[in-house]
Protein backbone atom coordinates (compact mmCIF):
# COMPACT_ATOMS: atom_id res chain seq x y z
CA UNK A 1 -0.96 -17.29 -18.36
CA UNK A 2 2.54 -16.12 -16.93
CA UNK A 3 3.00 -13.92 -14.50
CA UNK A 4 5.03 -11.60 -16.96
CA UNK A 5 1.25 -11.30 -19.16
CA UNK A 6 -0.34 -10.52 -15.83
CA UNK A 7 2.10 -7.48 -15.27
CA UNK A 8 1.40 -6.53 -18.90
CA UNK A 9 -2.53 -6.33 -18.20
CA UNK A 10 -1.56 -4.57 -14.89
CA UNK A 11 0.20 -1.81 -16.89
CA UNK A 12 -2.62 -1.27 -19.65
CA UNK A 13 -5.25 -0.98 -17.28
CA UNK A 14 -3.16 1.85 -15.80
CA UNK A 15 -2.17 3.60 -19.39
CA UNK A 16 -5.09 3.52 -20.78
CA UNK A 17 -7.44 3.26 -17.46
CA UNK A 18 -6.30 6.91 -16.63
CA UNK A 19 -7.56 8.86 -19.91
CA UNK A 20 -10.69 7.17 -19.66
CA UNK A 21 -11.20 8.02 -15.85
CA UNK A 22 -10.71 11.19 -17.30
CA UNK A 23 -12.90 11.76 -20.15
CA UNK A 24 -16.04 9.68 -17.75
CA UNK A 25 -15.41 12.29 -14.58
CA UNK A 26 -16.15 15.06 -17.80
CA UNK A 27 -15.36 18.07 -15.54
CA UNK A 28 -13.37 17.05 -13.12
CA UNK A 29 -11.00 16.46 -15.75
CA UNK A 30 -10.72 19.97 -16.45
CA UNK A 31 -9.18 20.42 -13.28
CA UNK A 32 -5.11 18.90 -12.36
CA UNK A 33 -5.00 15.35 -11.72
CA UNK A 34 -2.33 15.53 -9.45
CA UNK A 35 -3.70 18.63 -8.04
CA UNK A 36 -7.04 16.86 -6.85
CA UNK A 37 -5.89 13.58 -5.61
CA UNK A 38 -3.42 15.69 -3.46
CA UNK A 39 -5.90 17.86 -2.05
CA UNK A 40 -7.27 14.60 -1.00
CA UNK A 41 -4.52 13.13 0.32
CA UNK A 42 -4.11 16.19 2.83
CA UNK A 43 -7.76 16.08 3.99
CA UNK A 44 -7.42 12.55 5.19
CA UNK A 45 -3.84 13.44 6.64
CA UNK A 46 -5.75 16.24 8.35
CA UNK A 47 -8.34 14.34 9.58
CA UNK A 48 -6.52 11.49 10.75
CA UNK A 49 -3.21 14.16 12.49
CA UNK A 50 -1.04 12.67 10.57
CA UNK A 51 2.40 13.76 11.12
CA UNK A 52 4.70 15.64 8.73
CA UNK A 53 7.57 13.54 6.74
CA UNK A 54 10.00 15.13 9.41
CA UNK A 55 8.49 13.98 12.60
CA UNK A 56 8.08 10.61 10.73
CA UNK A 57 11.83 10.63 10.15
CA UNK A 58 12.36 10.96 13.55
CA UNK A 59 10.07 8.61 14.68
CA UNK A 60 11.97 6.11 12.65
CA UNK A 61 14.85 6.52 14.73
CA UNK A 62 13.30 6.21 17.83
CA UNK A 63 11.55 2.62 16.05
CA UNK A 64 15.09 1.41 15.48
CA UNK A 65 16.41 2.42 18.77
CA UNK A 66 13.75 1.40 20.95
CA UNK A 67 10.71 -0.18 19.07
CA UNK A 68 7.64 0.86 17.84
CA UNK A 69 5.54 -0.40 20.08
CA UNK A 70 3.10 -1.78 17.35
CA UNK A 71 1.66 -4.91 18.15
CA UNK A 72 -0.15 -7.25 15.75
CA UNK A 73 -3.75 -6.83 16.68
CA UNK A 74 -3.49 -3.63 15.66
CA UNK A 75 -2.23 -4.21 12.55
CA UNK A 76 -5.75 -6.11 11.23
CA UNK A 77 -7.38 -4.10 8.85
CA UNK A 78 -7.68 -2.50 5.93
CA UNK A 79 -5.10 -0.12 4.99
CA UNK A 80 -5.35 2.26 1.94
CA UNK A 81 -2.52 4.03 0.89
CA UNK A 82 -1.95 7.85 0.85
CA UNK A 83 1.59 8.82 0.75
CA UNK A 84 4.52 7.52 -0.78
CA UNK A 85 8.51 9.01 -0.73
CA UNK A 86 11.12 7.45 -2.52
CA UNK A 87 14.27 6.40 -0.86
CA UNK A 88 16.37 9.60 0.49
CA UNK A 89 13.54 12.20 -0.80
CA UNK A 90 12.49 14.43 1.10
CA UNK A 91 8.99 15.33 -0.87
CA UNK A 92 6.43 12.88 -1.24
CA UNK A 93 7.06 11.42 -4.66
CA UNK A 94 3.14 13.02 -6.39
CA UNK A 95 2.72 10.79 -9.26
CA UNK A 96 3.32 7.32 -7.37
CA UNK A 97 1.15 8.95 -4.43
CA UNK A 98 -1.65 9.88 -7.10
CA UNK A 99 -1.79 6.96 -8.86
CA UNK A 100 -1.82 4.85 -5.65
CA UNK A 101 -4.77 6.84 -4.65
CA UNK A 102 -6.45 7.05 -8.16
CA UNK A 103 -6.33 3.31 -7.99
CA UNK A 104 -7.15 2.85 -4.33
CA UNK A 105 -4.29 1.23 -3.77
CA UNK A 106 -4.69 -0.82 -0.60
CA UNK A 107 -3.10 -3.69 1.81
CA UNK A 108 -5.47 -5.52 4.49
CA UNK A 109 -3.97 -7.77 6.83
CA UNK A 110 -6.24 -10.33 8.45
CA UNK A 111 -5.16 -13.53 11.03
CA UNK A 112 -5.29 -16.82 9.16
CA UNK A 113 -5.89 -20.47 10.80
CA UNK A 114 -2.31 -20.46 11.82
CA UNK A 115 -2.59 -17.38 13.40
CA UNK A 116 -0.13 -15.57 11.59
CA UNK A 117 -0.90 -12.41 9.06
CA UNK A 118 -2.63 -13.14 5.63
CA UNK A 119 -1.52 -10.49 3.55
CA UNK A 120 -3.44 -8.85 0.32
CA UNK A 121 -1.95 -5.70 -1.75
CA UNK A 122 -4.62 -5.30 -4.54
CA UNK A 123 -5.51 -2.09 -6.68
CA UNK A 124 -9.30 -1.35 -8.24
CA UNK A 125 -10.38 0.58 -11.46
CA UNK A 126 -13.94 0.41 -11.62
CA UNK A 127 -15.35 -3.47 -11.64
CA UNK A 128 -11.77 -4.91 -12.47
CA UNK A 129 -9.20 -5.41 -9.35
CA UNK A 130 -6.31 -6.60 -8.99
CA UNK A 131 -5.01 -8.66 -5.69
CA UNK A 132 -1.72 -10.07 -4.25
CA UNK A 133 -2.34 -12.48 -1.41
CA UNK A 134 0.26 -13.97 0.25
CA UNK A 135 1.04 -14.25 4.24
CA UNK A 136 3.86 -12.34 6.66
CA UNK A 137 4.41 -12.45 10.55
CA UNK A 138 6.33 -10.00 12.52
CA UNK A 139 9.67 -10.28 13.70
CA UNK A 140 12.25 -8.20 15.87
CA UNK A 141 12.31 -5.20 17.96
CA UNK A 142 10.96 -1.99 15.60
CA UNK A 143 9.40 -4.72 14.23
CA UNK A 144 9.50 -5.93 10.47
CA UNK A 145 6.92 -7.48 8.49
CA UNK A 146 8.60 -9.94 6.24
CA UNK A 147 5.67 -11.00 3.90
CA UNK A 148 5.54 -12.78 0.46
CA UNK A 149 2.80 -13.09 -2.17
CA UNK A 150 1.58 -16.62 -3.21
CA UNK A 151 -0.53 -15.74 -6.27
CA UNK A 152 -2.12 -12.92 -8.43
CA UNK A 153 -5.65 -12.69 -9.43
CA UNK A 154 -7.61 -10.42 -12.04
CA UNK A 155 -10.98 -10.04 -11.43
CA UNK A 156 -14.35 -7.96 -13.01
CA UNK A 157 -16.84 -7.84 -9.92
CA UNK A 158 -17.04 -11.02 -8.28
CA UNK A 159 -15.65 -13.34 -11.19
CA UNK A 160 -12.07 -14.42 -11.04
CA UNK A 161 -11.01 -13.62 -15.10
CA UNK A 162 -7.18 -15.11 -14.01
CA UNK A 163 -5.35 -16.44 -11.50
CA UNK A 164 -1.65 -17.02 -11.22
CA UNK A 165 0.22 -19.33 -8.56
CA UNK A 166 3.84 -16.86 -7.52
CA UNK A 167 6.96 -18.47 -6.09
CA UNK A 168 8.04 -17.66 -3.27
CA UNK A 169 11.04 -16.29 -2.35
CA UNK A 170 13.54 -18.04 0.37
CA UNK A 171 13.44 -15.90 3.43
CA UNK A 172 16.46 -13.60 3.06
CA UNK A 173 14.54 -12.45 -0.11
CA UNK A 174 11.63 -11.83 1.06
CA UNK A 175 10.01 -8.01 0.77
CA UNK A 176 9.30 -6.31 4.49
CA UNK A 177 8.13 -3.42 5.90
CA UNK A 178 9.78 -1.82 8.95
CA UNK A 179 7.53 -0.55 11.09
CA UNK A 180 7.98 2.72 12.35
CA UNK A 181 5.05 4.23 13.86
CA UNK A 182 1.10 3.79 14.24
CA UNK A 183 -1.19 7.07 15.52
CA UNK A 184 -2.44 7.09 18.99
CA UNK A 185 -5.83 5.83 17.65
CA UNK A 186 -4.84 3.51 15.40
CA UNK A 187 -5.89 5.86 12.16
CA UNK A 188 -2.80 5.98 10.17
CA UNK A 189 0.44 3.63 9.89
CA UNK A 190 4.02 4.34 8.41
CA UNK A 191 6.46 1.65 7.71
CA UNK A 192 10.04 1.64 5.11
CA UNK A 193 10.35 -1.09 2.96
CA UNK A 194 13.08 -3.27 1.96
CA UNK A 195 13.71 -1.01 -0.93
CA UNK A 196 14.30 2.22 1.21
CA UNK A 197 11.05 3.61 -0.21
CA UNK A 198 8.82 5.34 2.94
CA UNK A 199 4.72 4.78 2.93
CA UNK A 200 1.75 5.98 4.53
CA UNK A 201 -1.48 4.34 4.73
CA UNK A 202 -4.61 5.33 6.81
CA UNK A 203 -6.87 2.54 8.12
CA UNK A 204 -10.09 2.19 6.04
């Protein structure tokens, strides 16, 4: 199977995954979808003192400028996403943040054998995930994570239902994330990628 029929399965489990989250969470459904996954998303920015977009924006600058002083031990973990704001936007872009959530949307960077970052971006609905695994090493002052993805995998549970080998991109193509700040206890990470987009993740 292509990798064009993988994206296809990606996007029905999403269309059609959402109305039936709805109709099993009975009446919870009742209730605004984007209204209860943001509620969320503020309690974990709460909990963790996350900082507002502004002082985010500003710690950019100071990551260009200066650096960000993250290092790559602590960058190992599990990260699971909770904000997302689209290139030049000032509020966080809710549906893309919802659905990120909805899906628990997450990247977890381990150390492989050659001791540089194995990378996985992977989403969940119930017993069927899917995962992006690929590899990425840091680079620079701020600094960037230059990553790419190596294959694609659908799975229910523990069974692998597809796999898919990706190309990978020569280096001046590859996707990154620049860095811009971690919290003081290592709770929460923010980082622009190549696109302009801005995330947040907190660690899981």
């Amino acid at each position: 199977m292509n990798f064009t029929k993988f994206l296809i399965i990606d996007l029905f489990l999403i269309l059609f995954g959402l109305p039936l989250l709805l109709i099993i969470e009975g009446n919870r459904a009742k209730a605004s979808l984007l209204s209860i996954f943001d509620d969320n998303g503020k309690k974990d920015q709460a909990s963790t003192n996350i900082p507002p977009h502004q002082k985010l924006l500003e710690l950019e600058k100071i990551s260009r400028k200066d650096g960000s002083g993250i290092e790559s031990e602590s960058l190992i973990g599990l990260w699971k996403f909770v904000s997302v704001w689209k290139k030049g936007e000032e509020n966080e872009d809710p549906i893309a943040s919802s659905l990120l959530r909805i899906f628990s949307a997450s990247l977890e960077i381990t150390k492989d054998q050659s001791n540089q970052f194995a990378i996985s971006n992977y989403i969940n609905f119930g017993l069927l995930s899917i995962r992006f695994s690929g590899a990425g090493n840091l680079k620079g002052k701020q600094p960037l994570l230059p990553f790419f993805f190596e294959y694609i995998e659908l799975k229910a549970a523990s069974s692998i239902l597809l796999s898919q080998s990706l190309k990978i991109p020569e280096e001046s193509k590859m996707p990154f994330f620049g860095l811009i700040a971690m919290g003081k206890d290592g709770k929460w990470l923010s980082a622009r990628g190549r696109g302009g987009g801005l995330a947040l993740w907190v660690k899981g």
